[in-house]
N, C-alpha and C. Protein backbone atom coordinates (compact mmCIF):
# COMPACT_ATOMS: atom_id res chain seq x y z
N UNK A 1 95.19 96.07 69.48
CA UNK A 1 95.68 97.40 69.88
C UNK A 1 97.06 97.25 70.48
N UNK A 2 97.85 98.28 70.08
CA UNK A 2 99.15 98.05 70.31
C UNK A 2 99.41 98.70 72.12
N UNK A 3 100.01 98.10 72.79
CA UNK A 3 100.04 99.00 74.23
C UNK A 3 101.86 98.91 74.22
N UNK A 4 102.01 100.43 74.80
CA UNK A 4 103.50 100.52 74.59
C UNK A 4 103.75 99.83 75.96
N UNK A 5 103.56 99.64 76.71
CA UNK A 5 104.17 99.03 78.26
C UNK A 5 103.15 97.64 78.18
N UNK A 6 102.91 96.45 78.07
CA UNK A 6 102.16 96.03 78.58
C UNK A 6 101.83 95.20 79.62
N UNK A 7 103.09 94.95 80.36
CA UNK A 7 103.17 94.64 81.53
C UNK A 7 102.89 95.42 82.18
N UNK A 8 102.58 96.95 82.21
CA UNK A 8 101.88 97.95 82.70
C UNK A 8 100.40 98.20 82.16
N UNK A 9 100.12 97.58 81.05
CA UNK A 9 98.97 98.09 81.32
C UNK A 9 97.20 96.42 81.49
N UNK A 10 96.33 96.55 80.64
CA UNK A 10 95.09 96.26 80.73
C UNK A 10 94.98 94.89 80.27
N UNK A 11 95.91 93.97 81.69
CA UNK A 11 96.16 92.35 82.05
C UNK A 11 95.46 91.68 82.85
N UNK A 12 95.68 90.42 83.13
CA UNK A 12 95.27 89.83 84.40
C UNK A 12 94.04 90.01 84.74
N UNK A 13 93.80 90.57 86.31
CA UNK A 13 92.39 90.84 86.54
C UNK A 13 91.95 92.26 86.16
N UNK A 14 92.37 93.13 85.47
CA UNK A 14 92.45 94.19 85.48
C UNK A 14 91.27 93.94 84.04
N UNK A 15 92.03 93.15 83.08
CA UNK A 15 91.45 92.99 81.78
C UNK A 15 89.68 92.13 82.26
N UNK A 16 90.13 91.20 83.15
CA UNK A 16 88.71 90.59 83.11
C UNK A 16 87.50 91.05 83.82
N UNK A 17 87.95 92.09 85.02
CA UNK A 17 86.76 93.04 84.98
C UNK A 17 86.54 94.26 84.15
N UNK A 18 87.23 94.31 83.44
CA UNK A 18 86.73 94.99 82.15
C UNK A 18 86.03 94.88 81.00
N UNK A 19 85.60 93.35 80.87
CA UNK A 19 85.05 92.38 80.23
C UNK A 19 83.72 91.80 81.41
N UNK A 20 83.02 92.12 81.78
CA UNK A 20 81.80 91.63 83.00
C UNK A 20 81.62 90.34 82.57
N UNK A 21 80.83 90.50 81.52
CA UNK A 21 80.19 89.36 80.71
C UNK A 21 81.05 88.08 80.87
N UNK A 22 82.17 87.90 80.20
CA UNK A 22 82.92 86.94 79.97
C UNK A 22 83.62 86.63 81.10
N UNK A 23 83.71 87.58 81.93
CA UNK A 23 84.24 87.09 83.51
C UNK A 23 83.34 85.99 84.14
N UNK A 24 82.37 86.84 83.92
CA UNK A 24 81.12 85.59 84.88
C UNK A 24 80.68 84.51 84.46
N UNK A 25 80.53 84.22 82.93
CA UNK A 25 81.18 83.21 82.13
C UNK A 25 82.11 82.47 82.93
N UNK A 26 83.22 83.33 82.74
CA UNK A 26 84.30 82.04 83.09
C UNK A 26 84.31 81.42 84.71
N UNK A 27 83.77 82.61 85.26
CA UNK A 27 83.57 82.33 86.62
C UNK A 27 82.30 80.59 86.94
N UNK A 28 81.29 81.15 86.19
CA UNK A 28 80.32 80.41 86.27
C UNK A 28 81.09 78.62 85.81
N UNK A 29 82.01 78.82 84.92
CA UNK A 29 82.51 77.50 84.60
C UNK A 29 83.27 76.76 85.60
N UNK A 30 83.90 77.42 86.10
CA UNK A 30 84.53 77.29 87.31
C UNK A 30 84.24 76.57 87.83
N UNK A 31 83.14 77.63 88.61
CA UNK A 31 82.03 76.75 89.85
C UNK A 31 81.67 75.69 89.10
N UNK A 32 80.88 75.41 88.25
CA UNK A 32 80.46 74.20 87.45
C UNK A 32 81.41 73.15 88.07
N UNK A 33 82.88 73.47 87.43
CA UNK A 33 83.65 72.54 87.37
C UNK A 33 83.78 72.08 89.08
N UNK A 34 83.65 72.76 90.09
CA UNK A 34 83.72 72.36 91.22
C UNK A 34 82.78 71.02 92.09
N UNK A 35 81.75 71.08 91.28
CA UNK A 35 80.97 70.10 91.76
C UNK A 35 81.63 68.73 91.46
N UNK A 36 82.59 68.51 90.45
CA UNK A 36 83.45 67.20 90.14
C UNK A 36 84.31 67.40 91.10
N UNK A 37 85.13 68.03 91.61
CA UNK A 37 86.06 68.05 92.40
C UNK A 37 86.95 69.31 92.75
N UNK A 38 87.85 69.08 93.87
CA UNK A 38 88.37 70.08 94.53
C UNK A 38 88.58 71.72 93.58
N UNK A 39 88.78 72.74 93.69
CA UNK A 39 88.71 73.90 92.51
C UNK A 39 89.37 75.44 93.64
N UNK A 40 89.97 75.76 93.29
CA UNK A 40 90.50 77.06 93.98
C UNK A 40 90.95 77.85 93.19
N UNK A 41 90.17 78.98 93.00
CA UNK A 41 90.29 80.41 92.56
C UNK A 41 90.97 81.41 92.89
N UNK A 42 92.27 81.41 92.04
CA UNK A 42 93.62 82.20 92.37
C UNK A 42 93.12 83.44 91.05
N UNK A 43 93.30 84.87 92.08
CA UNK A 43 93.15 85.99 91.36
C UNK A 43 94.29 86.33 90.75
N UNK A 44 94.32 86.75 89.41
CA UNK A 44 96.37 87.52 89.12
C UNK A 44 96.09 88.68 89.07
N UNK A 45 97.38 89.49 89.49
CA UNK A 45 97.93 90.83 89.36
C UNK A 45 96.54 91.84 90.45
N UNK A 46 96.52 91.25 91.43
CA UNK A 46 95.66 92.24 92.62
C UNK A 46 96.92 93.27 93.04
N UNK A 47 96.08 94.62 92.79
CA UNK A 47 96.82 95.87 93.36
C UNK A 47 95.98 96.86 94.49
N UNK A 48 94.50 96.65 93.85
CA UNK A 48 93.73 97.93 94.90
C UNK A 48 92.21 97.30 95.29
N UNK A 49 91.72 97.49 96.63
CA UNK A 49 91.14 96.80 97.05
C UNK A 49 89.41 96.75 96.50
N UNK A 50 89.21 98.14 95.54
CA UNK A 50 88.36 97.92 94.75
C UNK A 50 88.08 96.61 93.47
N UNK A 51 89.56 96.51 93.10
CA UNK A 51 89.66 95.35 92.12
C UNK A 51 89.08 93.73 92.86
N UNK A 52 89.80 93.89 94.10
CA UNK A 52 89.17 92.63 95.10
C UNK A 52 87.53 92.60 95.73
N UNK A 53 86.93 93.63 95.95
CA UNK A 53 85.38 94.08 95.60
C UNK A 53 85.21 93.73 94.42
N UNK A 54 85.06 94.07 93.57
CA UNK A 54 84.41 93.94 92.43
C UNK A 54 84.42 92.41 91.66
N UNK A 55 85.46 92.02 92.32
CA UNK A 55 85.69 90.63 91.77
C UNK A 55 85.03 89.50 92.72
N UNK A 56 84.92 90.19 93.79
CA UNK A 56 84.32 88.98 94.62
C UNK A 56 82.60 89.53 94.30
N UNK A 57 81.89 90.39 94.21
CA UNK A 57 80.63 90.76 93.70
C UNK A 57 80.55 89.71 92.55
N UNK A 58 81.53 89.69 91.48
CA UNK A 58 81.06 89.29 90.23
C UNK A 58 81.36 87.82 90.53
N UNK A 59 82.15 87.05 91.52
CA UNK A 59 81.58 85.50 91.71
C UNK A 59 80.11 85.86 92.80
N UNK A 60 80.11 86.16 93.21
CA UNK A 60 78.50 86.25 94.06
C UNK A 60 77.43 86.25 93.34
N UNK A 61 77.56 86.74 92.15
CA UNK A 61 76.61 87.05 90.94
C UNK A 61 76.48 86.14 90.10
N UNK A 62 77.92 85.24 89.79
CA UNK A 62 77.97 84.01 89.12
C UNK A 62 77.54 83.07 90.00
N UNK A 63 77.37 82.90 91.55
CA UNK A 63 76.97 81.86 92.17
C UNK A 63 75.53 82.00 92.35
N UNK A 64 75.01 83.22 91.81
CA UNK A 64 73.37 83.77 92.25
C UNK A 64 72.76 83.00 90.45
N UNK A 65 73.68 83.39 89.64
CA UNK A 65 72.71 82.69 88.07
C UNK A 65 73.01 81.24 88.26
N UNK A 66 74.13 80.76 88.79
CA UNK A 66 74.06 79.32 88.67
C UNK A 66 72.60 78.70 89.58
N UNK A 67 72.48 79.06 90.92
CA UNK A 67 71.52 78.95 92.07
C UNK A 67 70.24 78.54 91.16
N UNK A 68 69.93 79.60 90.04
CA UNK A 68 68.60 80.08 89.77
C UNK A 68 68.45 79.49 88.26
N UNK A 69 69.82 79.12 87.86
CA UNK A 69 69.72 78.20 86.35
C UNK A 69 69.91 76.42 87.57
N UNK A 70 69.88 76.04 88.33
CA UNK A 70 69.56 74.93 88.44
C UNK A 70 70.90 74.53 88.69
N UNK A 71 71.70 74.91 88.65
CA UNK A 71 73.43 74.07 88.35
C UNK A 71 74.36 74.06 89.51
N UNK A 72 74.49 72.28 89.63
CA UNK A 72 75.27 72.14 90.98
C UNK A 72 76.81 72.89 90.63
N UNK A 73 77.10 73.42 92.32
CA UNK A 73 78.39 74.08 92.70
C UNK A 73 78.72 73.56 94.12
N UNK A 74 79.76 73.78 94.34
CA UNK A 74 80.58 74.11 96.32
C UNK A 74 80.80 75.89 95.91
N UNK A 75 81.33 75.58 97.48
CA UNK A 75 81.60 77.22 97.91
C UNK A 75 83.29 76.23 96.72
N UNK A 76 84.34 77.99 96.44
CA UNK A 76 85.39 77.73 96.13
C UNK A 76 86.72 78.61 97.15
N UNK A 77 87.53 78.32 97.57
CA UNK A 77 88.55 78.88 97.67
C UNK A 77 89.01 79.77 97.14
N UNK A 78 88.83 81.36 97.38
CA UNK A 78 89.26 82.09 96.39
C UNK A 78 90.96 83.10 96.82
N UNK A 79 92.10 82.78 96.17
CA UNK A 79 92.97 83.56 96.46
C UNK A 79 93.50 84.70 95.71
N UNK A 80 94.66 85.75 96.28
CA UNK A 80 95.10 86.19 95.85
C UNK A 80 96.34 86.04 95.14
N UNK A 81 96.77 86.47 93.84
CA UNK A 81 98.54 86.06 93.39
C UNK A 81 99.20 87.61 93.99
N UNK A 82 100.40 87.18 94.93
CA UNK A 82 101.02 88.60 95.07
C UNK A 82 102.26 88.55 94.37
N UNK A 83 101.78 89.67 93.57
CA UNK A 83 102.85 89.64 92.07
C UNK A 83 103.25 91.06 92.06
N UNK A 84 102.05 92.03 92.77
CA UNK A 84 102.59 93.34 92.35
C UNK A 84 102.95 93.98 93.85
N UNK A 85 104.21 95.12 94.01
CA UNK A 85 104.81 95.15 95.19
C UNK A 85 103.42 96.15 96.18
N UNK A 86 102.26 96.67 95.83
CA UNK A 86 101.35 97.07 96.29
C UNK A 86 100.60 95.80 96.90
N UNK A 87 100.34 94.83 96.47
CA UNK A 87 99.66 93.94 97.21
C UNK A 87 100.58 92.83 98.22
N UNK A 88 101.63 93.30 98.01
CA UNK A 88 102.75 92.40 99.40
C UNK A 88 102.60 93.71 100.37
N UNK A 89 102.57 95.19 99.81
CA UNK A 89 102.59 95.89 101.05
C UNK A 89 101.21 96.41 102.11
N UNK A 90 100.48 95.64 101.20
CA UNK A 90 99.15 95.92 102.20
C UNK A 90 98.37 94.50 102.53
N UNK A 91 99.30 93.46 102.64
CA UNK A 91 98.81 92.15 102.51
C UNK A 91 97.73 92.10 103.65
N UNK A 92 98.25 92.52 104.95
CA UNK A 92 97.34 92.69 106.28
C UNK A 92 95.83 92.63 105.39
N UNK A 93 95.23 93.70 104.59
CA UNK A 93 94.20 93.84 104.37
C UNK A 93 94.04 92.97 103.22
N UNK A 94 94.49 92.76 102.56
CA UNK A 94 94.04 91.52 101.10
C UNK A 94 93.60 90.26 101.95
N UNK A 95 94.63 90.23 103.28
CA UNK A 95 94.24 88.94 103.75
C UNK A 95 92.80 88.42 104.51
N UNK A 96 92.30 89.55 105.07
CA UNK A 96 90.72 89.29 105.60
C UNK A 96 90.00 88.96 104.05
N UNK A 97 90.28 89.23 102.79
CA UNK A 97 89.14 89.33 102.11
C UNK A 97 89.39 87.59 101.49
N UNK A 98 90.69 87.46 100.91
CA UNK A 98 91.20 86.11 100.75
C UNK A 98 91.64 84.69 101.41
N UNK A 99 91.22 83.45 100.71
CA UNK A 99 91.78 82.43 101.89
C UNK A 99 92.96 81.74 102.05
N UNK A 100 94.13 82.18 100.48
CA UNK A 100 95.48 81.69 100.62
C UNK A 100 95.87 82.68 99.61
N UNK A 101 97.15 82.83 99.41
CA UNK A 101 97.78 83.61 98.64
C UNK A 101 99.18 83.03 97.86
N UNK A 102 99.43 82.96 96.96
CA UNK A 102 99.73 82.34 96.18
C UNK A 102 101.05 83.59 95.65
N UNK A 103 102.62 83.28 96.14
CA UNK A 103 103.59 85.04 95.61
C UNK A 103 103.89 84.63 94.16
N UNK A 104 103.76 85.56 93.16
CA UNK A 104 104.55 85.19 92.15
C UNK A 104 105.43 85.43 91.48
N UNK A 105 106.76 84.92 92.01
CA UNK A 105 108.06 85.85 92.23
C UNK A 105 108.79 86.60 91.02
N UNK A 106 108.36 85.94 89.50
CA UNK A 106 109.08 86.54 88.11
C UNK A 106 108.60 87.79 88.27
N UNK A 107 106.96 88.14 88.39
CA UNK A 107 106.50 89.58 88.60
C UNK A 107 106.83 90.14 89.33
N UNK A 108 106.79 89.96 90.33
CA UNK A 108 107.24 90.46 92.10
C UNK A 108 108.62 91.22 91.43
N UNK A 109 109.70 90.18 91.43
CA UNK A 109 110.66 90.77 91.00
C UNK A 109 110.75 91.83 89.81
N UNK A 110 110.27 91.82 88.47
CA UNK A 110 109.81 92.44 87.35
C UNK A 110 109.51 94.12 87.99
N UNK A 111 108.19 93.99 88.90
CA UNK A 111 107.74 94.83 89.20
C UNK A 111 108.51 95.66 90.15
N UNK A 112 108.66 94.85 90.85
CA UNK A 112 109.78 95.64 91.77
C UNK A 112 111.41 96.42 91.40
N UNK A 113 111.74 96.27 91.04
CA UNK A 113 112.50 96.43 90.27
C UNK A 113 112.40 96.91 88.56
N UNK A 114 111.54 97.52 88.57
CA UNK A 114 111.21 98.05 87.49
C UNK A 114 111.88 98.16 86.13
N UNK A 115 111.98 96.57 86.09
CA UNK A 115 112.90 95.93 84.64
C UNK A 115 112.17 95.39 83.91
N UNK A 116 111.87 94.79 82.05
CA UNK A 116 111.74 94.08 82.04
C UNK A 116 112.78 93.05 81.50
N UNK A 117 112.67 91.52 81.79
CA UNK A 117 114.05 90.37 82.04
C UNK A 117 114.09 90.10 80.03
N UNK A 118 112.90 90.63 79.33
CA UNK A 118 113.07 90.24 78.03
C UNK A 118 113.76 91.71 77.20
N UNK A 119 113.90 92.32 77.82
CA UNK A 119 114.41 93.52 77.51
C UNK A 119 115.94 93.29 77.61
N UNK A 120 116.78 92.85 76.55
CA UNK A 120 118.17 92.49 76.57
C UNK A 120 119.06 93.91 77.48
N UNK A 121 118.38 94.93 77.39
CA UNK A 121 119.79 95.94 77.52
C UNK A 121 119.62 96.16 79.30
N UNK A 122 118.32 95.51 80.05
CA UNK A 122 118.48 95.72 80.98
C UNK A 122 118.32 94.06 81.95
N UNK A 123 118.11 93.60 81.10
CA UNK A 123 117.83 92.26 81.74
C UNK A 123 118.85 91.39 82.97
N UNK A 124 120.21 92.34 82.84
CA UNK A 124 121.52 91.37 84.01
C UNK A 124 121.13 92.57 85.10
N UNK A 125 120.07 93.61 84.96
CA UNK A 125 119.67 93.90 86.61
C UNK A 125 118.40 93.32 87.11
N UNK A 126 117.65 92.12 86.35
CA UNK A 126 116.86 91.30 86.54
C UNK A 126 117.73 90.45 87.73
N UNK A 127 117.42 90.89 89.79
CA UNK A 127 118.32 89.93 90.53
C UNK A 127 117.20 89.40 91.35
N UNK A 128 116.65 88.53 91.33
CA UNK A 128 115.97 87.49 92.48
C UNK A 128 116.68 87.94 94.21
N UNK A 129 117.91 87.96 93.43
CA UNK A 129 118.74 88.48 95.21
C UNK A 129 118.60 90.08 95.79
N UNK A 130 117.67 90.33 95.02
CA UNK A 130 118.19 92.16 95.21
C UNK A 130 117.37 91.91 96.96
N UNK A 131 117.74 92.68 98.06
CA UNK A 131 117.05 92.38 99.10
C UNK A 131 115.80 93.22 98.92
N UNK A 132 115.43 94.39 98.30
CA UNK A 132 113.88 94.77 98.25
C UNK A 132 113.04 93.56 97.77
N UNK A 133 113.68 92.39 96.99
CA UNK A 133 112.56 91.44 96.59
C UNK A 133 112.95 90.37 97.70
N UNK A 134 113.45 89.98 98.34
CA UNK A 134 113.60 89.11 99.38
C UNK A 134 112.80 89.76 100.59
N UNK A 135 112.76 90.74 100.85
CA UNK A 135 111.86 91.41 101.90
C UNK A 135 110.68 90.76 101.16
N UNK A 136 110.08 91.38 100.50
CA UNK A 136 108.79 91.69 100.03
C UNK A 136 108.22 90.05 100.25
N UNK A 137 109.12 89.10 99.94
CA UNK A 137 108.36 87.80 99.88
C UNK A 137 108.83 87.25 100.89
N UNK A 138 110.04 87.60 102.25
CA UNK A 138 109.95 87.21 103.08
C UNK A 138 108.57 87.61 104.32
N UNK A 139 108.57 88.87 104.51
CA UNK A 139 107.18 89.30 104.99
C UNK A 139 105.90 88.65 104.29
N UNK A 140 105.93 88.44 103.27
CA UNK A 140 104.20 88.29 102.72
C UNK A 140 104.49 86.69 103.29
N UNK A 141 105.18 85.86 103.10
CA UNK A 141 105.28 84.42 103.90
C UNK A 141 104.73 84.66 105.39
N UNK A 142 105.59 85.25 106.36
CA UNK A 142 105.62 85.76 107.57
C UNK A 142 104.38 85.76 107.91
N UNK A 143 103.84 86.97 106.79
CA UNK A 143 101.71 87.38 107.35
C UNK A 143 101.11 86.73 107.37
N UNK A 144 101.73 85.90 106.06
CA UNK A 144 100.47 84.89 105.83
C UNK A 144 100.39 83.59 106.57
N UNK A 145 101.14 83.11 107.14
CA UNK A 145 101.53 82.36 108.23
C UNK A 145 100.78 82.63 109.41
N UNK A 146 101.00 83.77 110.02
CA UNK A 146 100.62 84.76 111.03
C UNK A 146 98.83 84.68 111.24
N UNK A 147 98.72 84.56 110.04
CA UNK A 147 97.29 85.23 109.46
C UNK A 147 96.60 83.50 109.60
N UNK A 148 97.23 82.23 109.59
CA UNK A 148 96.86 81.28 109.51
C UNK A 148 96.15 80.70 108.07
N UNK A 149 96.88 81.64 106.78
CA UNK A 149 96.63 81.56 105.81
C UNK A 149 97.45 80.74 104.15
N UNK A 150 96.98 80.01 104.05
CA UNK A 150 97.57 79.19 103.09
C UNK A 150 98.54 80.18 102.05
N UNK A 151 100.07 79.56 102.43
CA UNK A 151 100.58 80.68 101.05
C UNK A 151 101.62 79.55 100.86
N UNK A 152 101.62 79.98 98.99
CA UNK A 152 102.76 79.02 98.49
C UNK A 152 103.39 79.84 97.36
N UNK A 153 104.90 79.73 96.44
CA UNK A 153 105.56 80.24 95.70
C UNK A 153 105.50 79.62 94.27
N UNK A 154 104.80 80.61 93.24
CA UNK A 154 104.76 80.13 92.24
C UNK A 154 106.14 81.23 91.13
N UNK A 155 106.61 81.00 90.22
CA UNK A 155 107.37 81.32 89.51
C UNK A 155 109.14 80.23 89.38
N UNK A 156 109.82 81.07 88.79
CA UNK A 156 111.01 80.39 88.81
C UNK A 156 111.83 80.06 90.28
N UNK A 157 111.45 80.95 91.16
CA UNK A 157 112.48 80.90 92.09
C UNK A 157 111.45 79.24 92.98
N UNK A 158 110.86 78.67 92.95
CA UNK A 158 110.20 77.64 93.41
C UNK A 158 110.60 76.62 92.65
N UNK A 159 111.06 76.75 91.92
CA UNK A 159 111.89 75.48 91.17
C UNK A 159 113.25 75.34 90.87
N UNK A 160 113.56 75.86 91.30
CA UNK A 160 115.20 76.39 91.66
C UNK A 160 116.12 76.24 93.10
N UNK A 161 116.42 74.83 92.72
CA UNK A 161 117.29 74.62 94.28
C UNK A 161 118.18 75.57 94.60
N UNK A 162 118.22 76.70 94.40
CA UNK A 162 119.43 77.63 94.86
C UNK A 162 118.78 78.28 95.76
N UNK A 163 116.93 78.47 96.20
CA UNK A 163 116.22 79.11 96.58
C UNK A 163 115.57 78.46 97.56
N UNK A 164 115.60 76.91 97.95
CA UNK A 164 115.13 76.35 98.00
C UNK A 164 115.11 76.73 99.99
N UNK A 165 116.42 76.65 100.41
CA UNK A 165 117.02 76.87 101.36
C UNK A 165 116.51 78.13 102.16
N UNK A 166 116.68 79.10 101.21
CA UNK A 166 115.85 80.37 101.52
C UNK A 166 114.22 80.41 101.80
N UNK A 167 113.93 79.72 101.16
CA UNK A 167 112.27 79.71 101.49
C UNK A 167 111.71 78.55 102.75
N UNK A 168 112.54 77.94 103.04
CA UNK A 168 112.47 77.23 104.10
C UNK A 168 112.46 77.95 104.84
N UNK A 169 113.41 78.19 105.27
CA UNK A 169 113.60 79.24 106.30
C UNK A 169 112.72 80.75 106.50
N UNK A 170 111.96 80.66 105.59
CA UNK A 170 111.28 81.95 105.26
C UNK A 170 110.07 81.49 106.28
N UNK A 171 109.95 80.20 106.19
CA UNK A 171 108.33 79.51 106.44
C UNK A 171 107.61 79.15 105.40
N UNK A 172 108.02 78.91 104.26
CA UNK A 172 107.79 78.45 103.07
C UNK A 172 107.49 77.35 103.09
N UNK A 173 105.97 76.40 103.02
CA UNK A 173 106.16 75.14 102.57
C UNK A 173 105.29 74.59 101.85
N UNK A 174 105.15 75.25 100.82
CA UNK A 174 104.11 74.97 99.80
C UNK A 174 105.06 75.62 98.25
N UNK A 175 105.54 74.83 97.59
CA UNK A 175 106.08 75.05 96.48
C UNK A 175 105.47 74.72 95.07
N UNK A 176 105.23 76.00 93.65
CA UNK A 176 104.84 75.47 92.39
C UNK A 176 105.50 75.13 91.66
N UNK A 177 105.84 74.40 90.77
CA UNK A 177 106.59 74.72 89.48
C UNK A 177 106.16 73.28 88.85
N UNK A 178 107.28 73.02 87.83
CA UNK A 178 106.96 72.07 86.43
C UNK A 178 107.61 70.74 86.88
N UNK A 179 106.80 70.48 86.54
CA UNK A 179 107.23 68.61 87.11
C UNK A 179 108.14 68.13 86.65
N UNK A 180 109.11 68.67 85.52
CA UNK A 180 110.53 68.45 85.46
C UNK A 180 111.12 68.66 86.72
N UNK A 181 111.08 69.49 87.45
CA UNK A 181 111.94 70.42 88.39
C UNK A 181 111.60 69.69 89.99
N UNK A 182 110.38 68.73 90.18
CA UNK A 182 109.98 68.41 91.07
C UNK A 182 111.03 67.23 92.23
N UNK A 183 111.68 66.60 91.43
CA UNK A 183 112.57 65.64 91.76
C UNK A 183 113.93 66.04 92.50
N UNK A 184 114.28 67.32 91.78
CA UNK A 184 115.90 67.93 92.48
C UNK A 184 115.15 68.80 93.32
N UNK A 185 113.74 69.54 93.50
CA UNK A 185 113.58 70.36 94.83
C UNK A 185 113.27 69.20 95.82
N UNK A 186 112.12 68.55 95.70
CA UNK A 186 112.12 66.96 96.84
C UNK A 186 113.64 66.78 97.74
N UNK A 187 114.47 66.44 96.83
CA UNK A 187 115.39 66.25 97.61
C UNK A 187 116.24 67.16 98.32
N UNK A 188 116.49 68.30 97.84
CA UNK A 188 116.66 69.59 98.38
C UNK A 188 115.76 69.82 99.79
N UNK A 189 114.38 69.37 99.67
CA UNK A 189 113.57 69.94 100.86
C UNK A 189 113.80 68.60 101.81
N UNK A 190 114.36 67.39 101.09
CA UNK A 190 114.43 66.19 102.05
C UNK A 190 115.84 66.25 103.56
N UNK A 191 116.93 67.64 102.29
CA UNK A 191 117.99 67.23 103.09
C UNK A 191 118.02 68.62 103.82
N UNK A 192 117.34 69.28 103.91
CA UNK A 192 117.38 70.93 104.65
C UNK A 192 117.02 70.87 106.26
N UNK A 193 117.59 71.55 106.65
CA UNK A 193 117.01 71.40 108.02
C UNK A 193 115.93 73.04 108.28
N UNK A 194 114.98 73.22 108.19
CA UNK A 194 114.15 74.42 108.41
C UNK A 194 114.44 75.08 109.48
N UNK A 195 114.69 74.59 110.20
CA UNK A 195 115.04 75.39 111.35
C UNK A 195 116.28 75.79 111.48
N UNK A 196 116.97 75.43 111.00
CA UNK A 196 118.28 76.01 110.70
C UNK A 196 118.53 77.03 109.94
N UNK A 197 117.77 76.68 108.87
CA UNK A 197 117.80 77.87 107.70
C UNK A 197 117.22 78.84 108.31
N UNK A 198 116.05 78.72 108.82
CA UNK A 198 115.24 80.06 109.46
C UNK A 198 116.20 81.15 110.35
N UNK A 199 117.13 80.53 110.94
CA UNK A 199 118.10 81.32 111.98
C UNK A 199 119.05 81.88 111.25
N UNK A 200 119.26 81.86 109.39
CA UNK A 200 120.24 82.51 108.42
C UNK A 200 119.19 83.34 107.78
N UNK A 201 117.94 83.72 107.81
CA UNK A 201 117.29 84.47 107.08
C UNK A 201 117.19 86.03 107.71
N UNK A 202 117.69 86.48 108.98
CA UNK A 202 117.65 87.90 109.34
C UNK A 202 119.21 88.37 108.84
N UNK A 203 120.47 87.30 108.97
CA UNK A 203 121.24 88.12 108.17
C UNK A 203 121.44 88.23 106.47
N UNK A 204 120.65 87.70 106.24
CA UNK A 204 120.45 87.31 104.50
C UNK A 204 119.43 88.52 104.49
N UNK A 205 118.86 88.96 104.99
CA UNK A 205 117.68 89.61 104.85
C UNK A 205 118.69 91.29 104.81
N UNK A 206 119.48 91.06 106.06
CA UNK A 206 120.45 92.64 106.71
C UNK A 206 121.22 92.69 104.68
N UNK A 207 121.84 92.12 105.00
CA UNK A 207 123.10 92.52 103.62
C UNK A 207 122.04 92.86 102.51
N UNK A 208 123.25 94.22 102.16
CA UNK A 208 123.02 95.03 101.13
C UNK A 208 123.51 94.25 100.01
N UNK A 209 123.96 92.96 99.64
CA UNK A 209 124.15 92.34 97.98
C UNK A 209 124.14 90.92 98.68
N UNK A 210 122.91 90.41 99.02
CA UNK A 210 122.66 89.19 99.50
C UNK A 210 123.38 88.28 98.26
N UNK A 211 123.95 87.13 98.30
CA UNK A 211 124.16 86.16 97.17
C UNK A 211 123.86 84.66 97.35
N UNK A 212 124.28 84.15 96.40
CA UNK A 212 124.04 82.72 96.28
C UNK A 212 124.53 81.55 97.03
N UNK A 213 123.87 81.29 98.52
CA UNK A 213 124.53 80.68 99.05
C UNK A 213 123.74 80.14 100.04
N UNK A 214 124.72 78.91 100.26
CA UNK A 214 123.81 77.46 101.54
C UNK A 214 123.63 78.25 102.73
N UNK A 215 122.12 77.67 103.01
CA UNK A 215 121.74 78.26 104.57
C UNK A 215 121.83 77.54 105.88
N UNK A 216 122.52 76.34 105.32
CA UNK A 216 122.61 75.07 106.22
C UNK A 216 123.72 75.83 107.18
């Protein structure tokens, strides 16, 4: 089926509780897989707190058939991805239900900014710097910190020493990306001073056309 938006529409977790069956399936594999070793359950594209109900029911349900089919599990870690600008603005409450949160800044930004970056005619207002997306993921760091809750940055801007500086200072210290990219952020995070950077993030945060630049 063809969907004219589909970064707007029936993705992520949206698609897999729409599918019961095959959710709990995959859920159930999961857990399986947990009894070999460590396993943490990162939700994508959480917007409304029914979607986070319903999803935590349907692992409760997958941990109730495993129980009763015989099949070793652990409890799992289950988080949220904050990708859409509704779930950075009500993080306070995502965060009692979740145990780390995981931002994911290509969407974040995408969404926020209501572009898409493969869309040639609008793609050079695709800005990582715009400050509505630097808020959004400087606060959701902040809460989740606050909150004593595991949060780390997955997308491009986590593998990108130009950012690197910035998220330090954010309280950032849990970074994703591709193990190409792992070697030039290391050293980036070897030579930063965090606390330094942290004391350049309220005026990086103030300016209206934040840009590309050392926080040292």
């Amino acid at each position: 089926e063809h969907a004219l938006n589909p970064a707007l529409g029936l993705r992520a977790i949206r698609w897999s509780l729409s599918e019961p069956g095959m959710f709990r399936q995959q859920l159930r594999a999961i857990l399986r897989a947990s009894a070999y070793g460590k396993v943490r359950l990162l939700i994508p594209m959480v917007a409304h707190l029914s979607e986070v109900k319903l999803t935590l029911e349907s692992l409760a349900r997958a941990k109730q058939q495993l129980l009763e089919a015989g099949k070793p599990f652990v409890d799992v870690e289950v988080g949220a991805m904050i990708e859409v600008p509704a779930a950075a603005l009500m993080l306070p409450v995502l965060l009692s239900y979740f145990d780390f949160v995981s931002i994911g800044t290509n969407d974040l930004i995408q969404y926020t900014l209501a572009i898409d970056r493969a869309d040639e005619s609008v793609a050079h207002l695709y800005d990582p710097w715009h400050p509505a997306v630097l808020g959004l993921i400087e606060t959701t760091i902040r809460q989740a910190r606050e909150a004593g809750k595991h949060v780390s940055v997955c997308g491009e801007m986590a593998g990108d020493p130009t950012f690197t500086d910035m998220l330090l200072g954010m309280g950032l210290r849990s970074f994703s990306m591709h193990p190409a990219q792992i070697a030039a952020i290391k050293q980036r995070v070897l030579r930063a001073d965090a606390r330094r950077c942290a004391q350049h993030v309220p005026r990086l945060l103030r300016r209206d056309h934040p840009e590309v630049e050392s926080l040292r």
